[in-house]
N, C-alpha and C. Protein backbone atom coordinates (compact mmCIF):
# COMPACT_ATOMS: atom_id res chain seq x y z
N UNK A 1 12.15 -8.33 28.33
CA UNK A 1 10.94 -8.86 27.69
C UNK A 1 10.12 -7.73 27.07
N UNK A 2 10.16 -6.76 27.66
CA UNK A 2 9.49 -5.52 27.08
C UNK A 2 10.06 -5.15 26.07
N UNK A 3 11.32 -4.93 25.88
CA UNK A 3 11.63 -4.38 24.66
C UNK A 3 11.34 -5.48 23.61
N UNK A 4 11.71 -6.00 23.98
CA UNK A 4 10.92 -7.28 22.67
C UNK A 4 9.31 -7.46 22.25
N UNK A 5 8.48 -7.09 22.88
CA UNK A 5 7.58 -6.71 23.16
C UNK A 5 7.02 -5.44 21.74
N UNK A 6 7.81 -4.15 22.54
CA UNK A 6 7.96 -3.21 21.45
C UNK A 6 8.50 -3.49 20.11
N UNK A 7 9.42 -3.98 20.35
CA UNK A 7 10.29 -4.84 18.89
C UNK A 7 9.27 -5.44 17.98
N UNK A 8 8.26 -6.39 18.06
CA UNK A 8 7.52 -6.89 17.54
C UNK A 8 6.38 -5.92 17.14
N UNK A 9 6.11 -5.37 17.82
CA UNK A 9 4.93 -4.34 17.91
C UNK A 9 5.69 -3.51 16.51
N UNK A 10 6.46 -3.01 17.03
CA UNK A 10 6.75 -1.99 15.34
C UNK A 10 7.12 -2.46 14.54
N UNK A 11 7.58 -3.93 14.21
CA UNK A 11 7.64 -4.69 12.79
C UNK A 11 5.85 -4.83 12.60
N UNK A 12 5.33 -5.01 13.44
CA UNK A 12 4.02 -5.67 12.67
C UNK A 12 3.64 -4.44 12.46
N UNK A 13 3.47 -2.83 12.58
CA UNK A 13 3.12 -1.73 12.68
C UNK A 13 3.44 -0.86 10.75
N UNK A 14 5.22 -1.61 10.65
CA UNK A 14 5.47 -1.29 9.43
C UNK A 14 5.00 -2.40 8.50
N UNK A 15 4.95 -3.15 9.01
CA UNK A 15 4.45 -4.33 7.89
C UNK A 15 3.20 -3.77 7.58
N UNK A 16 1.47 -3.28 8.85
CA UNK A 16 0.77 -2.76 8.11
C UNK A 16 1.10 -1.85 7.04
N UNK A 17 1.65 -0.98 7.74
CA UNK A 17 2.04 0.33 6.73
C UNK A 17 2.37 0.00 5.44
N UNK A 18 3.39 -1.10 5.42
CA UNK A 18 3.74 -1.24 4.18
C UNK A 18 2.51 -1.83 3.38
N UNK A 19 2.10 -2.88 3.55
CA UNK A 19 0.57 -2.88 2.82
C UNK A 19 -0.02 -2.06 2.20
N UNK A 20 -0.78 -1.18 3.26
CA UNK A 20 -1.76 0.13 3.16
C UNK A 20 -1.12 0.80 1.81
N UNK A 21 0.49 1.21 2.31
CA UNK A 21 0.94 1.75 0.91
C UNK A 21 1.22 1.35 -0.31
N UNK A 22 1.38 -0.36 -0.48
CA UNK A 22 1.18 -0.76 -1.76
C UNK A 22 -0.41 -1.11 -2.06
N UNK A 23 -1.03 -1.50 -1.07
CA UNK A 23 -2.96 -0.97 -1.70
C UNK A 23 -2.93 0.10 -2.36
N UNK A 24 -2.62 1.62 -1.89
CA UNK A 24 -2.87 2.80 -2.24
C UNK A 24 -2.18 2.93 -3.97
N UNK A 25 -0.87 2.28 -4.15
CA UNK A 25 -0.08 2.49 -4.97
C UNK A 25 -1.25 1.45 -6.05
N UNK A 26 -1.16 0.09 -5.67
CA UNK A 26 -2.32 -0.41 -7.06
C UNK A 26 -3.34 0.21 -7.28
N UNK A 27 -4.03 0.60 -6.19
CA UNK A 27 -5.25 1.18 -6.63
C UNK A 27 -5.06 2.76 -7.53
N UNK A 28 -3.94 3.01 -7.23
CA UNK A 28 -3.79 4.96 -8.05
C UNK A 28 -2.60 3.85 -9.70
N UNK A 29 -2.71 2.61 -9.72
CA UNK A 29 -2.17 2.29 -10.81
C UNK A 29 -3.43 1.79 -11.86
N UNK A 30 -4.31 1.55 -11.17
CA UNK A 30 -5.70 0.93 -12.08
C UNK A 30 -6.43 2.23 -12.15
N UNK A 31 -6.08 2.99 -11.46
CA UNK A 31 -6.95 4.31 -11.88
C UNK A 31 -6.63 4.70 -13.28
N UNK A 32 -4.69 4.82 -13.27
CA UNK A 32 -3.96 5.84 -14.05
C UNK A 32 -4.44 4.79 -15.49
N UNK A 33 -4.31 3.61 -14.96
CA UNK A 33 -4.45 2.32 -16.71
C UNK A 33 -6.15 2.80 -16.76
N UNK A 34 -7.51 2.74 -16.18
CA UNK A 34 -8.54 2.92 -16.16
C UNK A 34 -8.68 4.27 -17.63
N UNK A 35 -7.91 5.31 -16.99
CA UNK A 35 -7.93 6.89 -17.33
C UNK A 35 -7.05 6.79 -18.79
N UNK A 36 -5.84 5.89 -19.06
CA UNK A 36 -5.55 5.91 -20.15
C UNK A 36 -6.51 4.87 -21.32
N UNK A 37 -6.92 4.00 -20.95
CA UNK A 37 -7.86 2.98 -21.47
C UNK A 37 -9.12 4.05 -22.12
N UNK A 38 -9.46 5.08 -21.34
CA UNK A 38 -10.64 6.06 -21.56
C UNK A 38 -9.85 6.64 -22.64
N UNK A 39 -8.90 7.34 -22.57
CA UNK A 39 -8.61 8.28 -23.57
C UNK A 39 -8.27 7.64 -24.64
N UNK A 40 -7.32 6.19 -24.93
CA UNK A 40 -7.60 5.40 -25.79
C UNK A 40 -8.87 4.97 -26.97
N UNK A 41 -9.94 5.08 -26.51
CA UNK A 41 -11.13 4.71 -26.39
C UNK A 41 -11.96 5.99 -27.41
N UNK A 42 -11.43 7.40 -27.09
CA UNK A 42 -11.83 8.30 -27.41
C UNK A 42 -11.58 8.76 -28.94
């Protein structure tokens, strides 16, 4: 039962992770479109 326990625990652990790192990835993608939109602009 314990290892199952742990088992679950580190799927839900990478599932945050995986999130966090596609947040990080849109947000540094609306930056990079933000930053070309500026120089566009210029």
């Amino acid at each position: 039962m314990a290892a199952a326990r742990i088992a679950a625990l580190l799927v839900v652990v990478a599932g945050l992770s995986a999130c966090a790192t596609a947040g990080g990835f849109i947000q540094d993608s609306q930056a990079v479109g933000s930053a070309v939109a500026d120089e566009l602009d210029d």
